[in-house]
PDB file of N, CA and C in Angstrom:
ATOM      1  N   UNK A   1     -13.819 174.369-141.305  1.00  0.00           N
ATOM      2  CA  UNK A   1     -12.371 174.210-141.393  1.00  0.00           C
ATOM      3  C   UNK A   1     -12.045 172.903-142.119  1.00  0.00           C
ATOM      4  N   UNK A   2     -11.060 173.351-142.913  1.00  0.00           N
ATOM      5  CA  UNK A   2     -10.538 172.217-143.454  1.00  0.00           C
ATOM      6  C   UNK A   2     -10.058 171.020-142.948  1.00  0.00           C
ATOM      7  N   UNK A   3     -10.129 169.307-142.968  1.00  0.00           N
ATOM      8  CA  UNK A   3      -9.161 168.741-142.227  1.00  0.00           C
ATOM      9  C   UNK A   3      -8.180 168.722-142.889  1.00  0.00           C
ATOM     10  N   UNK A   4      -6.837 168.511-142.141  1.00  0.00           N
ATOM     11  CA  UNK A   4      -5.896 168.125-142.878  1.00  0.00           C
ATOM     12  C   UNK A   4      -5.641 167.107-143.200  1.00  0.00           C
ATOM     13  N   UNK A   5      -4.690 166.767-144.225  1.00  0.00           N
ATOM     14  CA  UNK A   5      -4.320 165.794-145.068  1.00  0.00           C
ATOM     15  C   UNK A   5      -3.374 164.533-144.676  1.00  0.00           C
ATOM     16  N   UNK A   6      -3.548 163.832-144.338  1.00  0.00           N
ATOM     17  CA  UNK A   6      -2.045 162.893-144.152  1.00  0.00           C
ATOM     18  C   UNK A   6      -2.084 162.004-144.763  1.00  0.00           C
ATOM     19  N   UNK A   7      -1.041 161.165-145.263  1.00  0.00           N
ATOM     20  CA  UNK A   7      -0.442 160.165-146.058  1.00  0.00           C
ATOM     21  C   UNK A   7       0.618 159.482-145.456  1.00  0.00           C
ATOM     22  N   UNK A   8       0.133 158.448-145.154  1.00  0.00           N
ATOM     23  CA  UNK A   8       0.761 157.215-144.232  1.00  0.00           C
ATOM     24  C   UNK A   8       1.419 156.252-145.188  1.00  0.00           C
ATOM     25  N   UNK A   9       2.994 156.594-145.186  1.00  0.00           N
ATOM     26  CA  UNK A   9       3.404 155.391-146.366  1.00  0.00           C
ATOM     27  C   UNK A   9       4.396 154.434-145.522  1.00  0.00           C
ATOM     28  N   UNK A  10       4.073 153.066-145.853  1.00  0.00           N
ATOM     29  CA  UNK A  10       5.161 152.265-145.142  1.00  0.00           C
ATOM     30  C   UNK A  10       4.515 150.582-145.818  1.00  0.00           C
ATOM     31  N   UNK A  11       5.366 149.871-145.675  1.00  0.00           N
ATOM     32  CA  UNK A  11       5.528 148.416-146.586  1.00  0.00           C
ATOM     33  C   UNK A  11       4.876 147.611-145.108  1.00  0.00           C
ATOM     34  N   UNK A  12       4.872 147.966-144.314  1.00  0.00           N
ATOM     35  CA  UNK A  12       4.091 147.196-143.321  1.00  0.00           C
ATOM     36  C   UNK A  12       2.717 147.454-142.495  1.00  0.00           C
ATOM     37  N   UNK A  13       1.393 146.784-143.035  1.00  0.00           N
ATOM     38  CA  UNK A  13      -0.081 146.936-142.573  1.00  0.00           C
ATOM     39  C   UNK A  13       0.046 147.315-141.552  1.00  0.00           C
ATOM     40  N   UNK A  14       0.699 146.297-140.482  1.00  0.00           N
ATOM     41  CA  UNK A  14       0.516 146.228-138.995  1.00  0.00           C
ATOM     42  C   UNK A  14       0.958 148.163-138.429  1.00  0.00           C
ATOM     43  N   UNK A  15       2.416 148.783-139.112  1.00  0.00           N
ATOM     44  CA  UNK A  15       3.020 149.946-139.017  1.00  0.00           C
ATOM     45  C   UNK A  15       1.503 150.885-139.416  1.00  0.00           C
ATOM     46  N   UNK A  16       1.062 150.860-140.313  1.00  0.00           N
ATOM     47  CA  UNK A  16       0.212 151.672-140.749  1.00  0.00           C
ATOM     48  C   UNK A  16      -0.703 152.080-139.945  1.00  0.00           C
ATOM     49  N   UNK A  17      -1.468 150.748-139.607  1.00  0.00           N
ATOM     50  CA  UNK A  17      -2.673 150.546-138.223  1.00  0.00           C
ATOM     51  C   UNK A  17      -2.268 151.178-137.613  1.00  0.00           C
ATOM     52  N   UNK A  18      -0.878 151.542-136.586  1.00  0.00           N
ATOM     53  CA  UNK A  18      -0.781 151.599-135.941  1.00  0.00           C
ATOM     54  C   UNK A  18      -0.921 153.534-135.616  1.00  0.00           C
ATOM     55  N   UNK A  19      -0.433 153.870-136.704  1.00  0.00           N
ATOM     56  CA  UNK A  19       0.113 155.090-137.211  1.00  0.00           C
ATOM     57  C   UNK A  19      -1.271 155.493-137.191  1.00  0.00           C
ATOM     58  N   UNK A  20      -2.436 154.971-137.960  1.00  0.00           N
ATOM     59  CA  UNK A  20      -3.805 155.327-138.253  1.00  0.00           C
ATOM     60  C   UNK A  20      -4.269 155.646-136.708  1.00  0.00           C
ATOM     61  N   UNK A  21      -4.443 154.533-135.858  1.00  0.00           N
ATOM     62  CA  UNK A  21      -4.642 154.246-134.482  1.00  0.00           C
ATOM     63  C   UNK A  21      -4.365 155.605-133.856  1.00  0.00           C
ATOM     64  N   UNK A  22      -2.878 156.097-134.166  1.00  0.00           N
ATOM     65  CA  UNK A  22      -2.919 156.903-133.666  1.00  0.00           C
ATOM     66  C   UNK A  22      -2.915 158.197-133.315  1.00  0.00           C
ATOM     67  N   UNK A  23      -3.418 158.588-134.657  1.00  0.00           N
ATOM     68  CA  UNK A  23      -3.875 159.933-135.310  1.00  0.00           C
ATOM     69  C   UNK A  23      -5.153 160.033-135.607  1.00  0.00           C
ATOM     70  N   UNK A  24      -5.934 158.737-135.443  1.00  0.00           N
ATOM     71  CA  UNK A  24      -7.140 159.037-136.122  1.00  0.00           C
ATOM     72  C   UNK A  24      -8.229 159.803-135.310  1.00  0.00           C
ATOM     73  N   UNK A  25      -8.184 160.448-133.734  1.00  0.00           N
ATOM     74  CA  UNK A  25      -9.223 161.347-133.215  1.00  0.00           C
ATOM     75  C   UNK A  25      -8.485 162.650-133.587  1.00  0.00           C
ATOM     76  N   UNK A  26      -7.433 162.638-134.408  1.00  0.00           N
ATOM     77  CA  UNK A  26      -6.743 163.961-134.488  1.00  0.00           C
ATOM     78  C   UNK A  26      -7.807 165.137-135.194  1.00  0.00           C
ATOM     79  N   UNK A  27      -8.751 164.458-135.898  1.00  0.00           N
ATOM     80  CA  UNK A  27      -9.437 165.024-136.971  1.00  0.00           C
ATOM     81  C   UNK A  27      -8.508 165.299-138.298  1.00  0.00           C
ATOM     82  N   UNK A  28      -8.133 164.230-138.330  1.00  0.00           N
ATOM     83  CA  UNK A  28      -7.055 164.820-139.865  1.00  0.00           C
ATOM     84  C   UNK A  28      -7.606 163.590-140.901  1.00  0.00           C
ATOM     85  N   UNK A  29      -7.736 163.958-141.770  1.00  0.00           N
ATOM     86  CA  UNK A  29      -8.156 162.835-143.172  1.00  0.00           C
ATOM     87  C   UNK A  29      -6.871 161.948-143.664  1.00  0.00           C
ATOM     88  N   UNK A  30      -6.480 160.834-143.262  1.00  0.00           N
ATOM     89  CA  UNK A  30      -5.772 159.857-142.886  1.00  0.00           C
ATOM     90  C   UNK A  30      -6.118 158.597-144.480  1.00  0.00           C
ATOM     91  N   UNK A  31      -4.753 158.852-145.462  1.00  0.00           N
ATOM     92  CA  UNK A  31      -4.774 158.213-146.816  1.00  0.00           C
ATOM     93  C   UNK A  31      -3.980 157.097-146.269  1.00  0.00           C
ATOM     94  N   UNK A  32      -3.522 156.153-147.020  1.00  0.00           N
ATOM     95  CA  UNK A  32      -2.567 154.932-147.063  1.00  0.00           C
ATOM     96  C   UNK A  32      -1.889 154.781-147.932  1.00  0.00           C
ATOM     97  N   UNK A  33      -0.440 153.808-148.000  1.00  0.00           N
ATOM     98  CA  UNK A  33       0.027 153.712-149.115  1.00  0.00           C
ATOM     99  C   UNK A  33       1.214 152.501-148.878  1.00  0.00           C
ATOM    100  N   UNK A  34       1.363 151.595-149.631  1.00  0.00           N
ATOM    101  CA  UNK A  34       1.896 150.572-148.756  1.00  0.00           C
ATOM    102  C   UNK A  34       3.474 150.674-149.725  1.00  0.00           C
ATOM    103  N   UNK A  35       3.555 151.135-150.433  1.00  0.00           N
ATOM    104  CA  UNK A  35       5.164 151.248-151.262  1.00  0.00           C
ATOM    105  C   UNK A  35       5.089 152.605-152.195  1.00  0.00           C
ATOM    106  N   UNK A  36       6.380 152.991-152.726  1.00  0.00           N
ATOM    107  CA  UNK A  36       6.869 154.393-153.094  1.00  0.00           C
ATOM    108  C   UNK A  36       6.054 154.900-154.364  1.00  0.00           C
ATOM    109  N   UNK A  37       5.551 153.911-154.974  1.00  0.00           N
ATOM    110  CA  UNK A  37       4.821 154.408-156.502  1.00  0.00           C
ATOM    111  C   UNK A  37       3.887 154.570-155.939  1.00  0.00           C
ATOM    112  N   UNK A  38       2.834 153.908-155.068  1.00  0.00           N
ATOM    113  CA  UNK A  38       1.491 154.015-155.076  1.00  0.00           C
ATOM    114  C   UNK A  38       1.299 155.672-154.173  1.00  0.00           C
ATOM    115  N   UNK A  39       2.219 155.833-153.494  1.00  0.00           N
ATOM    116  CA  UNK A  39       2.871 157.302-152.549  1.00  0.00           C
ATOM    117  C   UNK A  39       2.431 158.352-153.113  1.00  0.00           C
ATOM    118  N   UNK A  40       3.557 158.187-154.342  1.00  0.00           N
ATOM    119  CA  UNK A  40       3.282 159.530-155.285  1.00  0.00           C
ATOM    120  C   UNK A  40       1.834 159.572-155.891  1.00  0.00           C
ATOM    121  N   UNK A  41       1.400 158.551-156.758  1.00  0.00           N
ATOM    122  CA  UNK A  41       0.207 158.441-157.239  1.00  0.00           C
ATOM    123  C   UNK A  41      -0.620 159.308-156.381  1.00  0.00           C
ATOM    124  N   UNK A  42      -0.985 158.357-155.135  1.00  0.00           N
ATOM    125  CA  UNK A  42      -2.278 158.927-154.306  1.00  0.00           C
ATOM    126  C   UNK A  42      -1.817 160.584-153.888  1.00  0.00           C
ATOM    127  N   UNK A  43      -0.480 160.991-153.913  1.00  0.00           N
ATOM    128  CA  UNK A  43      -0.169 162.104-153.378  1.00  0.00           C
ATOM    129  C   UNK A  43      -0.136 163.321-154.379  1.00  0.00           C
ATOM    130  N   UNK A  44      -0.435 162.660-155.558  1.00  0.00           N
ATOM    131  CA  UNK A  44      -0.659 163.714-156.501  1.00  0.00           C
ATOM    132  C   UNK A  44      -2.489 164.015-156.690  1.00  0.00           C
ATOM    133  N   UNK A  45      -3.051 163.001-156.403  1.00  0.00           N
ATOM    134  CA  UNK A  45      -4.521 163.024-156.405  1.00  0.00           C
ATOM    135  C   UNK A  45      -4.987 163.712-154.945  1.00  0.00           C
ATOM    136  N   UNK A  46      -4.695 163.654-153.641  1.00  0.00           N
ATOM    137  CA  UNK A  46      -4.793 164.060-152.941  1.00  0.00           C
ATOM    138  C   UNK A  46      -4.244 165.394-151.865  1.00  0.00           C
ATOM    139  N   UNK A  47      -3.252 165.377-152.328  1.00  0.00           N
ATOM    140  CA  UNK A  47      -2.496 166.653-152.415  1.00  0.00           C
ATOM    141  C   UNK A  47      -2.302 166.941-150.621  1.00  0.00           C
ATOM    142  N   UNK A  48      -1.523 165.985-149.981  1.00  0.00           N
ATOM    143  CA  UNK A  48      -1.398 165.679-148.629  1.00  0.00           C
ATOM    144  C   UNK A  48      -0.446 166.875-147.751  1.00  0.00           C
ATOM    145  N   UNK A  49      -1.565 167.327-147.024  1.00  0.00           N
ATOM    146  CA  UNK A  49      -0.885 168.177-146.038  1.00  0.00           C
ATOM    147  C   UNK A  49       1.157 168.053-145.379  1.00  0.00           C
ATOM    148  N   UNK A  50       0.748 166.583-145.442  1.00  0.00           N
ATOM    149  CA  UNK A  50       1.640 165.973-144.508  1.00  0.00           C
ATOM    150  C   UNK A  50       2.160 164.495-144.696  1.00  0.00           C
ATOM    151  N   UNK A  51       3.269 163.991-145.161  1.00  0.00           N
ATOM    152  CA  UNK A  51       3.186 162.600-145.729  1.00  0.00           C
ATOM    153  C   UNK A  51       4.594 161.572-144.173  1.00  0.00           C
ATOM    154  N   UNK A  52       3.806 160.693-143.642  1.00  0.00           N
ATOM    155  CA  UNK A  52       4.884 160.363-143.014  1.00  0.00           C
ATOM    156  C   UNK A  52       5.291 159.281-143.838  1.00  0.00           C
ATOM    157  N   UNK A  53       6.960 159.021-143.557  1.00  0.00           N
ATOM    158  CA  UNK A  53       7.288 158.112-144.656  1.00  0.00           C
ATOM    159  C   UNK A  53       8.531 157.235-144.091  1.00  0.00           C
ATOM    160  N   UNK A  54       7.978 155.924-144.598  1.00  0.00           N
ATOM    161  CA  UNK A  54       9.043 155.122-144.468  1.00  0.00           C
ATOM    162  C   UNK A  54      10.111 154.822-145.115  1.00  0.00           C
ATOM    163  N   UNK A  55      11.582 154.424-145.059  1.00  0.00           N
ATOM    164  CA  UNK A  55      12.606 154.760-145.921  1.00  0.00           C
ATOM    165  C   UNK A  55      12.857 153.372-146.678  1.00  0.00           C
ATOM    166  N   UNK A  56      12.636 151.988-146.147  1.00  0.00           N
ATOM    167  CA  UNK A  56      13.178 151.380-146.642  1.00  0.00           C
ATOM    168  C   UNK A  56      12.238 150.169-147.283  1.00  0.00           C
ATOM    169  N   UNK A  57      11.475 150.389-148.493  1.00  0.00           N
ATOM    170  CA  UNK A  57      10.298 149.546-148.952  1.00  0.00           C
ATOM    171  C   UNK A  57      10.075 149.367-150.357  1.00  0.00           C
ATOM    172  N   UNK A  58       9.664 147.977-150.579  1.00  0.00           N
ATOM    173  CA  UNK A  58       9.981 147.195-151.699  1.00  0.00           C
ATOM    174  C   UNK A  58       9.308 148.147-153.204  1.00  0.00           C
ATOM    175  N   UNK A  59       9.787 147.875-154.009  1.00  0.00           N
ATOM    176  CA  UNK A  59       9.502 148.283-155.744  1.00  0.00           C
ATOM    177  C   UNK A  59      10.474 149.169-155.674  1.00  0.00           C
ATOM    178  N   UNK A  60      10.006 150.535-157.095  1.00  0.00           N
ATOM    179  CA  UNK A  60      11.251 150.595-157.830  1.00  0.00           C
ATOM    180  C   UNK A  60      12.079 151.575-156.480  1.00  0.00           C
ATOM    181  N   UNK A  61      11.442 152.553-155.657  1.00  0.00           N
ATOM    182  CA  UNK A  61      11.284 153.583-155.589  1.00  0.00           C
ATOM    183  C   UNK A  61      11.618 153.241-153.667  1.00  0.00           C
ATOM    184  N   UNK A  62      12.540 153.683-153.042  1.00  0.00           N
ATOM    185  CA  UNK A  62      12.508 153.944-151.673  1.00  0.00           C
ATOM    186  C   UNK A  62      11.866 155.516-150.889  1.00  0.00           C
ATOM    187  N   UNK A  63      12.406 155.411-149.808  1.00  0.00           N
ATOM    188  CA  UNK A  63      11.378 156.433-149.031  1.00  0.00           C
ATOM    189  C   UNK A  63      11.942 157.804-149.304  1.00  0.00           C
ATOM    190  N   UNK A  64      13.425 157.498-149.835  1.00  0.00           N
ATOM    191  CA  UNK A  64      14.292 159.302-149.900  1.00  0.00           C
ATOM    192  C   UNK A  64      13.814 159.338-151.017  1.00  0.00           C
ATOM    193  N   UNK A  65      13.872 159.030-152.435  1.00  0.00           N
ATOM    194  CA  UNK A  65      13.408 159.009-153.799  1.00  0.00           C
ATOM    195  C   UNK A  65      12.036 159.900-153.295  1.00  0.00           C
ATOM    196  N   UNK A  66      10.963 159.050-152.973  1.00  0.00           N
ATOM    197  CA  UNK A  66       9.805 159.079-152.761  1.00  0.00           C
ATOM    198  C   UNK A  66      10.046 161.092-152.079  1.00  0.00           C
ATOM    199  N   UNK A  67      10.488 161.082-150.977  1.00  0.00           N
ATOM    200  CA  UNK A  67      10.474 162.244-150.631  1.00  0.00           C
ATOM    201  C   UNK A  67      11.536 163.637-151.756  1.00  0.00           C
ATOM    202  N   UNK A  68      12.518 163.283-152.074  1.00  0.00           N
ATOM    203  CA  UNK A  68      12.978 164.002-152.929  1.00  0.00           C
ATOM    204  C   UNK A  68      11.951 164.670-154.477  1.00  0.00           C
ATOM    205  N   UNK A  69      11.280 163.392-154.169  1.00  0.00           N
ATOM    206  CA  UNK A  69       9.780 163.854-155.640  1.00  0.00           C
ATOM    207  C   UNK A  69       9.087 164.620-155.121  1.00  0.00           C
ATOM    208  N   UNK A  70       8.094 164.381-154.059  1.00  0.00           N
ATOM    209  CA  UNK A  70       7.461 165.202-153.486  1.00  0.00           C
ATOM    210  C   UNK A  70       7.779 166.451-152.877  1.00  0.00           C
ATOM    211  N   UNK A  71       9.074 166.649-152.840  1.00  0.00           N
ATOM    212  CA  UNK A  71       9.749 168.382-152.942  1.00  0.00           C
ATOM    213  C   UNK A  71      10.338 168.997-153.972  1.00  0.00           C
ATOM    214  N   UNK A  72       9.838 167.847-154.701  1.00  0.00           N
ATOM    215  CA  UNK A  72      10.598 168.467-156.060  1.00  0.00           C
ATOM    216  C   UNK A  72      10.042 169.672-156.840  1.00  0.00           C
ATOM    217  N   UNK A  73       8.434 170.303-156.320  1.00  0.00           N
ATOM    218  CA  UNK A  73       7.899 171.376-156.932  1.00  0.00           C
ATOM    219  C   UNK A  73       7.737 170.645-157.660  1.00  0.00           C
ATOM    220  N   UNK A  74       6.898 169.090-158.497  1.00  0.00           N
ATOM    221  CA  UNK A  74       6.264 168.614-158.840  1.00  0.00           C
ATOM    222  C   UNK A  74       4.694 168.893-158.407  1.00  0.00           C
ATOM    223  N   UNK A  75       4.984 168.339-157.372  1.00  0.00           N
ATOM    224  CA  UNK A  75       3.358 169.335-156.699  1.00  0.00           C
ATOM    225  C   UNK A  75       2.818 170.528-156.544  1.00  0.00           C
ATOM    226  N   UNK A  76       1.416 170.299-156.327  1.00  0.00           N
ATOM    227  CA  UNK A  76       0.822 171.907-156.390  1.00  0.00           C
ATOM    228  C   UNK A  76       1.336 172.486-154.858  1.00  0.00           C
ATOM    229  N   UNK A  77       1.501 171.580-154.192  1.00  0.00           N
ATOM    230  CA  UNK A  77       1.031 171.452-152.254  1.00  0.00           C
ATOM    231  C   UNK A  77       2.590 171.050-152.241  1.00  0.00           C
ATOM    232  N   UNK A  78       3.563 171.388-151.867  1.00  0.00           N
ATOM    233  CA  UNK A  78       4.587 170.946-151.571  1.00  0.00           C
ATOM    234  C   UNK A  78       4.559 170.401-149.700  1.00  0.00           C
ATOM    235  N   UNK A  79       4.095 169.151-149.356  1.00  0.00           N
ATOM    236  CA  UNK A  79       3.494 168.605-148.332  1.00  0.00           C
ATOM    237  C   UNK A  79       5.325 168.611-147.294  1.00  0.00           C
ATOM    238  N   UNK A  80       4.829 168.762-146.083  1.00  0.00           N
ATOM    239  CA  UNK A  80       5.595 168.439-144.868  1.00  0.00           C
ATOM    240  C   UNK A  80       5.740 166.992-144.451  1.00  0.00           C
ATOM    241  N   UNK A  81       6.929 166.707-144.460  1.00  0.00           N
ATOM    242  CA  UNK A  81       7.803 165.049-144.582  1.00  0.00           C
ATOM    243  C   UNK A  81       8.422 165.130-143.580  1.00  0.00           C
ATOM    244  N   UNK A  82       7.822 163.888-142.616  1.00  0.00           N
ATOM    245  CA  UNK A  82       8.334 162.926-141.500  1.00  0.00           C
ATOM    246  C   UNK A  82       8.959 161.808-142.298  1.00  0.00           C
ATOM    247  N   UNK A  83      10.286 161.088-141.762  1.00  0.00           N
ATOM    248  CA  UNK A  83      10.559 159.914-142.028  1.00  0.00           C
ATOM    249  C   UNK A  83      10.465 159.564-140.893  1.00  0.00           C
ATOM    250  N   UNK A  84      10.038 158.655-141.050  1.00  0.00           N
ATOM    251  CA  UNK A  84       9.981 157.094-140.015  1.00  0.00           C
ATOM    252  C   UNK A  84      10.509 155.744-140.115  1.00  0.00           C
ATOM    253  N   UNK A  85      11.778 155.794-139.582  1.00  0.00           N
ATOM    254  CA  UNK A  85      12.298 154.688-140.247  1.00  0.00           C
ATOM    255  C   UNK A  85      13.277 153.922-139.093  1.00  0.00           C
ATOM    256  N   UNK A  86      14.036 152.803-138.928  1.00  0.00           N
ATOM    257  CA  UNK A  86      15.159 151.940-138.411  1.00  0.00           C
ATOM    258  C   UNK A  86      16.141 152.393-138.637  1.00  0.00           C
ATOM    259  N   UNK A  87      16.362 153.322-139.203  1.00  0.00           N
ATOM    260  CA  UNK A  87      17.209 153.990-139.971  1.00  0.00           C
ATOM    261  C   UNK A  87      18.224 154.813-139.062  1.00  0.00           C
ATOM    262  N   UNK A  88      18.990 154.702-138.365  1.00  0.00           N
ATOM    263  CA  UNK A  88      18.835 155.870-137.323  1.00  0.00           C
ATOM    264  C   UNK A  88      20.386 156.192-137.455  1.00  0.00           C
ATOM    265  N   UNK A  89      20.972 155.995-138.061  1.00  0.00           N
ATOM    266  CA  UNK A  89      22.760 156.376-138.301  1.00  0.00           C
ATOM    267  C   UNK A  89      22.707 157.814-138.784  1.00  0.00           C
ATOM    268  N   UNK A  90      23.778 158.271-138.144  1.00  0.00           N
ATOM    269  CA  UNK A  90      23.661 160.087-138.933  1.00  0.00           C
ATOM    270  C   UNK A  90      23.847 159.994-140.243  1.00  0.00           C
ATOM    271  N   UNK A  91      24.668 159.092-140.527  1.00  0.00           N
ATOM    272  CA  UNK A  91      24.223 159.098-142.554  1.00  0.00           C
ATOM    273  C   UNK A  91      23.257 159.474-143.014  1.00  0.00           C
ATOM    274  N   UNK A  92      22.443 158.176-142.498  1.00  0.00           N
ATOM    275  CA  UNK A  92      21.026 157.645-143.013  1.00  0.00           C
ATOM    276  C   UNK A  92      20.176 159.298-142.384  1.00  0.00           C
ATOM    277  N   UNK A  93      20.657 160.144-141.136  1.00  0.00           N
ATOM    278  CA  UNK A  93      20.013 161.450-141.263  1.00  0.00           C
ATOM    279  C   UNK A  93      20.277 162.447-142.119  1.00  0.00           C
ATOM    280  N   UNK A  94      21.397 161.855-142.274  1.00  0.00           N
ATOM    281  CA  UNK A  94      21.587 162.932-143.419  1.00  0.00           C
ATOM    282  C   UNK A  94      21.391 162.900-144.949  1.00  0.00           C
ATOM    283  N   UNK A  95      20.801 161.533-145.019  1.00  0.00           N
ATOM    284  CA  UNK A  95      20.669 161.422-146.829  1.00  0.00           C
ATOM    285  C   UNK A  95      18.989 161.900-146.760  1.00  0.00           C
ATOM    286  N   UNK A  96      18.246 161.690-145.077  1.00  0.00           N
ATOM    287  CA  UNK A  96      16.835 162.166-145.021  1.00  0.00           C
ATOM    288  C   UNK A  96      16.363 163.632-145.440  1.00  0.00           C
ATOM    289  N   UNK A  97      17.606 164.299-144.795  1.00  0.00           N
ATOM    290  CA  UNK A  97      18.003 165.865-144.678  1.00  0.00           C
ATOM    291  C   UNK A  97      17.913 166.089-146.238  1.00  0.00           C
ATOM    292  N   UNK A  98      18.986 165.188-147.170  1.00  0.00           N
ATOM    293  CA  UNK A  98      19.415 165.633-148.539  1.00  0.00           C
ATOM    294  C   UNK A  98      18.086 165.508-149.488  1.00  0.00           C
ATOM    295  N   UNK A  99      17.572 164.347-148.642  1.00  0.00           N
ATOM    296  CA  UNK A  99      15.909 164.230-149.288  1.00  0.00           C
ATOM    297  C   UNK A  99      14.972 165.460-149.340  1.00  0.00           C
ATOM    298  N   UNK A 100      15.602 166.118-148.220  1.00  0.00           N
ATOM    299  CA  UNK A 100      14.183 167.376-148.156  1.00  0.00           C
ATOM    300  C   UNK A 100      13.683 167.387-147.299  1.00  0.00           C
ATOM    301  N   UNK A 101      13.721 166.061-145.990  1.00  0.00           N
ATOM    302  CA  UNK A 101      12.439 165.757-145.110  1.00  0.00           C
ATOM    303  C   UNK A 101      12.752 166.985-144.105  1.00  0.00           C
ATOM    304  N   UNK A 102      11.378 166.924-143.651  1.00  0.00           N
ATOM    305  CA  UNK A 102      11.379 168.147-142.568  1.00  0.00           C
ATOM    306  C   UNK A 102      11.738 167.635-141.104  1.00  0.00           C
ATOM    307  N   UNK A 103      11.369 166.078-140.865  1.00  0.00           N
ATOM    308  CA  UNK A 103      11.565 165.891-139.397  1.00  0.00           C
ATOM    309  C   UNK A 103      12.093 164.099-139.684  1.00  0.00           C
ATOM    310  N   UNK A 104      12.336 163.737-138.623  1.00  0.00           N
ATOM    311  CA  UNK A 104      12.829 162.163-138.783  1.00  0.00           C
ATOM    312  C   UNK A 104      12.344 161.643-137.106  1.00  0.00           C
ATOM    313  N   UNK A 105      12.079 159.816-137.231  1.00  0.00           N
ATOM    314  CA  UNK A 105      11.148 159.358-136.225  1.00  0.00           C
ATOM    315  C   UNK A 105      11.563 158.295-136.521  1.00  0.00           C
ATOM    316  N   UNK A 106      12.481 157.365-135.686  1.00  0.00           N
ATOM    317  CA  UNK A 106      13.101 156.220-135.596  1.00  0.00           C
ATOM    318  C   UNK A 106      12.459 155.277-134.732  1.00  0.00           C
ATOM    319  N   UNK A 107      12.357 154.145-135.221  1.00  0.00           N
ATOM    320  CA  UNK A 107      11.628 152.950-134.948  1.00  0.00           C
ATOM    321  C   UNK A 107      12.626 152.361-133.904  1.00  0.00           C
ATOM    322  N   UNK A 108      11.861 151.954-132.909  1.00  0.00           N
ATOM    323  CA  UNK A 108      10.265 151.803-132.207  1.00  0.00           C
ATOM    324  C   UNK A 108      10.089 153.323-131.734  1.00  0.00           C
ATOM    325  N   UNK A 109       9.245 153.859-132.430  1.00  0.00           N
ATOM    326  CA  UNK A 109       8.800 155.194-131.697  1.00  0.00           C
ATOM    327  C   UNK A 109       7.689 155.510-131.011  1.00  0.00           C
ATOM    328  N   UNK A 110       7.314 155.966-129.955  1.00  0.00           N
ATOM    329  CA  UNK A 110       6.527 156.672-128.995  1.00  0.00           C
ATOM    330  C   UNK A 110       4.934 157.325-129.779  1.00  0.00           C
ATOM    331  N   UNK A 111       3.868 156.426-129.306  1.00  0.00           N
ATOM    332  CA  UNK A 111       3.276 157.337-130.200  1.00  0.00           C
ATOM    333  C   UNK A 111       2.761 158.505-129.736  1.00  0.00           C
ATOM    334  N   UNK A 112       2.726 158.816-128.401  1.00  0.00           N
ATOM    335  CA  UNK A 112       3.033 160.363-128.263  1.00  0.00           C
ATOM    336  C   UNK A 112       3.953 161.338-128.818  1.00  0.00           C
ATOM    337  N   UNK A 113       4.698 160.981-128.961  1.00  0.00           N
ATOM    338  CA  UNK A 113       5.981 161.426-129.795  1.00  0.00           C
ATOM    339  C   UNK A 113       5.606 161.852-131.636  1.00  0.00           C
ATOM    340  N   UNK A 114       4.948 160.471-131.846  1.00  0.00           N
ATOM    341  CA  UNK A 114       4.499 161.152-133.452  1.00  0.00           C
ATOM    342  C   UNK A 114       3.338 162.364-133.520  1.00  0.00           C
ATOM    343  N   UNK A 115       2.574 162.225-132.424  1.00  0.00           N
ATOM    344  CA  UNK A 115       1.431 163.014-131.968  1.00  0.00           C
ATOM    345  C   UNK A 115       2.277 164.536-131.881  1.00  0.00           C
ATOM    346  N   UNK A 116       2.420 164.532-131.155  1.00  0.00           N
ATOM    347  CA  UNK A 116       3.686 165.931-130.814  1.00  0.00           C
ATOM    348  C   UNK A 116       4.087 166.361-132.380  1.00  0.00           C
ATOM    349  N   UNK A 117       5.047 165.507-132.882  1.00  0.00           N
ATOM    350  CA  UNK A 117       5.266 166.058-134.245  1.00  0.00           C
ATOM    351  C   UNK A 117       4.283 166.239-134.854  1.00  0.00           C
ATOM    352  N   UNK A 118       3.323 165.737-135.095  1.00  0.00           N
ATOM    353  CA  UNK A 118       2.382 166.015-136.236  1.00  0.00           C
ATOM    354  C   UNK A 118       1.445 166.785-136.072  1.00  0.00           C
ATOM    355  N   UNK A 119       1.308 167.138-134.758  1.00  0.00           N
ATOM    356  CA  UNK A 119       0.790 168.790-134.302  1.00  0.00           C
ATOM    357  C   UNK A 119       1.912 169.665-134.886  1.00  0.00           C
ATOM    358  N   UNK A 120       3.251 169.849-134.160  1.00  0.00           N
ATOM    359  CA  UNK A 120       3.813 170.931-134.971  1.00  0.00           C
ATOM    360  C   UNK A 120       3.749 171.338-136.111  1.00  0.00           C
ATOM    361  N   UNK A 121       3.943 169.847-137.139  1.00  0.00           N
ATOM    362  CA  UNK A 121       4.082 170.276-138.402  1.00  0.00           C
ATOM    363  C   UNK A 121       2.948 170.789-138.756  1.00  0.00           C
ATOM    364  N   UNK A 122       1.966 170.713-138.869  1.00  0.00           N
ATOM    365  CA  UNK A 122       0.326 170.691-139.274  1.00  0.00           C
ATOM    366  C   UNK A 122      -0.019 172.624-138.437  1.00  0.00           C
ATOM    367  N   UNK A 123       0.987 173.049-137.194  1.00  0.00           N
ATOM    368  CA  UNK A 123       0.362 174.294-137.063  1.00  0.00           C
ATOM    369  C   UNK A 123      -0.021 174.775-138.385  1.00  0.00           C
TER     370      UNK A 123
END
């Protein structure tokens, strides 16, 4: 069986670790990405099951951009999008929504909670 794919994007190491930490007995093949260009890059080379994503991080490119590309049918794999973000105003859910994302995960979140989601999405 295949593992699956994930792609951990966010502007903060410590966030990442943590995210890694806590997916990593999931058996899922666990990429990195610390801002929105390097995202797409690795996500076109790797072709990620599943990309969780942060919304608000430095260069040209933020986390809705970032996700609006990756549904854009640019890809072969049109991957399943968590945001994870501070973000938590119904706006800000709804520009996630306009992005494409499939689920949203507001900081400080539970990491049982990301566990839970990232089983669903990944059935």
């Amino acid at each position: 069986m295949n593992k699956k794919r994930v792609l951990i994007v966010d502007d903060q190491g410590e966030l990442r670790k943590l995210v890694r930490m806590t997916l990593e007995f999931g058996g899922y093949e666990l990429h990195e990405a610390g801002y929105g260009e390097r995202a797409l890059d690795l996500a076109e080379v790797i072709q990620p099951d599943l990309v969780i994503l942060d919304v608000m991080m430095p260069g040209e490119i933020d986390g809705y951009q970032v996700c609006k590309k990756l549904k854009s049918g640019a890809f072969e794999k049109v991957p399943y999008v968590i945001l994870l973000t501070a973000k938590g105003q119904s706006s800000d859910l709804d520009e996630g929504s306009n992005a494409g994302a499939d689920d949203y995960l507001i900081k400080p979140f539970s990491p049982l909670q990301l566990i839970d989601t990232v089983k669903l999405a990944l059935q």
